[in-house]
Protein backbone atom coordinates (compact mmCIF):
# COMPACT_ATOMS: atom_id res chain seq x y z
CA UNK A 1 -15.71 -35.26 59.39
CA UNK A 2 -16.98 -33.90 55.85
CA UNK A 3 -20.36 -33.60 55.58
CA UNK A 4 -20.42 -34.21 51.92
CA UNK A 5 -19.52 -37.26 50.18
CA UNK A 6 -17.94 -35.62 46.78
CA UNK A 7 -14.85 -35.63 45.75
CA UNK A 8 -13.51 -31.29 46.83
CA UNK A 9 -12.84 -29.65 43.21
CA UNK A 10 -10.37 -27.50 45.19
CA UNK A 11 -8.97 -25.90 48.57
CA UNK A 12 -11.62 -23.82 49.46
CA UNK A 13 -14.27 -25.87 48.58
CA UNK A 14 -12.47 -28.77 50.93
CA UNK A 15 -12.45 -26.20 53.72
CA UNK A 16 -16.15 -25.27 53.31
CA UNK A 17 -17.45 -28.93 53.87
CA UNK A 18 -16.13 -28.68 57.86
CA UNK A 19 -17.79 -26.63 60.73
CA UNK A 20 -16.86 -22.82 60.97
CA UNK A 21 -14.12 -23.32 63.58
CA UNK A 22 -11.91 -25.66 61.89
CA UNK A 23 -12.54 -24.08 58.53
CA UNK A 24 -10.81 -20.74 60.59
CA UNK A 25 -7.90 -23.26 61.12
CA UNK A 26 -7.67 -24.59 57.99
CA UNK A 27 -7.84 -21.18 56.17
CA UNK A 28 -5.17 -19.53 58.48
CA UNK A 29 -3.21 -23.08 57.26
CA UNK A 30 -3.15 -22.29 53.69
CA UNK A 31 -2.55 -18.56 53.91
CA UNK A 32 0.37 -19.73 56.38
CA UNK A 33 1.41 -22.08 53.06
CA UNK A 34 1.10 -20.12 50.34
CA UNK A 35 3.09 -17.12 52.54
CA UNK A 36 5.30 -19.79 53.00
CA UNK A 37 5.20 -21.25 49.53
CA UNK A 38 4.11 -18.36 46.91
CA UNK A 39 4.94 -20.00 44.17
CA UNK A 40 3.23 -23.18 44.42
CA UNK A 41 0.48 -24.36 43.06
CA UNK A 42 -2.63 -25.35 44.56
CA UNK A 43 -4.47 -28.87 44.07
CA UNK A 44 -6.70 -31.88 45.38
CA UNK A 45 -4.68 -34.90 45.16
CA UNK A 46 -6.07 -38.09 47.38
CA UNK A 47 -8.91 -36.47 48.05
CA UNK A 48 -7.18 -33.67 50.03
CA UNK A 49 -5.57 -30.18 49.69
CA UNK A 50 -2.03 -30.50 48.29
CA UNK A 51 0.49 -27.64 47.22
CA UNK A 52 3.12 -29.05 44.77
CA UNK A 53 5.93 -26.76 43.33
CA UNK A 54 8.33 -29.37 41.08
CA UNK A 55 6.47 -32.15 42.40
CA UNK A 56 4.66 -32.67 45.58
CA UNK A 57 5.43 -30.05 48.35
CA UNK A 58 2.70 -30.73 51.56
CA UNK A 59 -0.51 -31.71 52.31
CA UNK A 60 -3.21 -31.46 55.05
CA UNK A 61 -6.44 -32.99 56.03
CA UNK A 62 -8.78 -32.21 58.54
CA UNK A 63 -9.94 -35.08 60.87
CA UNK A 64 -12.32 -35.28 64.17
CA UNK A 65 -9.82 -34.67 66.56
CA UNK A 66 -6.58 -33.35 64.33
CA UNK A 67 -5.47 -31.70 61.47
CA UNK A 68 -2.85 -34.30 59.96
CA UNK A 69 -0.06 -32.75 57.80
CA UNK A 70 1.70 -34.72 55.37
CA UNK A 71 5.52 -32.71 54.80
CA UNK A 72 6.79 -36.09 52.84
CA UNK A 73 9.52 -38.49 55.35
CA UNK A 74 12.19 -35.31 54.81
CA UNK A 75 10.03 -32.32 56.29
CA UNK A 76 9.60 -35.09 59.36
CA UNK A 77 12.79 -35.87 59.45
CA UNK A 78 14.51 -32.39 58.91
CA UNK A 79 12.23 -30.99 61.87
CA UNK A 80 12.51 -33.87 64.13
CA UNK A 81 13.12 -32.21 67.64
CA UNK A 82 10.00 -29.80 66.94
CA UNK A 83 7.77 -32.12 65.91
CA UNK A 84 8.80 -34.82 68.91
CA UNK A 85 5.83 -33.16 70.88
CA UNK A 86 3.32 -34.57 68.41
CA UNK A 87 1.87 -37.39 67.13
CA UNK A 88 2.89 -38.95 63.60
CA UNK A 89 4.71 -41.06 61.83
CA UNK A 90 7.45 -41.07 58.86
CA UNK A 91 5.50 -38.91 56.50
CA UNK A 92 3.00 -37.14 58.70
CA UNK A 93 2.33 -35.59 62.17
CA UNK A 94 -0.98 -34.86 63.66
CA UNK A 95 -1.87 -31.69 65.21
CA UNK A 96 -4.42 -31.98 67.81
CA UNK A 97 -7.62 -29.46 67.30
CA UNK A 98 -7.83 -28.91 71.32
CA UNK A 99 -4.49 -27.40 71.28
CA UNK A 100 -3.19 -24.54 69.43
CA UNK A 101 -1.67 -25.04 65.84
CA UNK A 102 2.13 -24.38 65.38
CA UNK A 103 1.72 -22.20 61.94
CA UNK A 104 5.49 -20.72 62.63
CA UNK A 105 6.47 -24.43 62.82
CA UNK A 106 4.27 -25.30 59.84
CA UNK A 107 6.11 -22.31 57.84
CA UNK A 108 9.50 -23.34 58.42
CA UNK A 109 8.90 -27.02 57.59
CA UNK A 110 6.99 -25.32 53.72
CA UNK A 111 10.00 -23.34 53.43
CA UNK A 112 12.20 -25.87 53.83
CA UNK A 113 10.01 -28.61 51.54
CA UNK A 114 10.05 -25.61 48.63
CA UNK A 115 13.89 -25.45 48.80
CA UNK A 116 14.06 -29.30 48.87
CA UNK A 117 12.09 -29.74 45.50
CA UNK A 118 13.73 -27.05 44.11
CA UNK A 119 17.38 -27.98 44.30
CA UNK A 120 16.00 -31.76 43.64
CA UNK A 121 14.54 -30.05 40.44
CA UNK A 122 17.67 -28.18 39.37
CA UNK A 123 19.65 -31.43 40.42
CA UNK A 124 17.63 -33.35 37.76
CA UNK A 125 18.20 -30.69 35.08
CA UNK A 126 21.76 -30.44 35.30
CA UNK A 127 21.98 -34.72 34.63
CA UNK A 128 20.42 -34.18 30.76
């Protein structure tokens, strides 16, 4: 669905290569990420935006008909029952474009991811 073929250098310039109305999504996505996740950092990793905070937290991409979200196998699995009513598969779900977004949904699941890496991280400092 980009227009351009170059690699995005970062988040905003990934959200200006799609049309106006799913740039509006996309932008109330990140603001609903970094509220979510205010101390993570902000990147382009496969091509598409990625927040990582100790390692990778979420991603997104914006497709034709969807914008897919990539919470890792554990932000799938931890949210399960919510995320039954959408597409995806063990790493990723699929929100459809012609219906609306589930940014409360989308919070949680950040929230959850930034806790994750963050014990993992303290986990991994205590073994040394």
């Amino acid at each position: 669905m980009r227009t351009d073929r170059t690699a995005p250098k970062n988040i905003d310039e990934y959200i200006a290569g799609f049309p106006p109305d799913v740039q509006e999504i996309l932008q109330k996505l990140t603001t609903t990420i970094r509220k979510a996740a205010p101390d993570a950092e902000e990147t382009i990793n496969y091509q598409i935006p990625t927040f990582t905070l100790k390692g990778n937290l979420v991603h997104f991409a914006a497709f034709k008909k969807h914008i897919g979200f990539y919470p890792t196998p554990t932000g799938i699995e931890k949210f399960k029952k919510e995320l039954s009513v959408y597409e995806g598969a063990k790493g990723s779900v699929k929100f459809s474009l012609d219906k609306p977004i589930p940014f409360s949904l989308i919070s949680k699941i950040v929230k959850f991811r930034v806790k994750e890496n963050l014990e993992r991280a303290e986990t991994k400092g205590k073994k040394k």
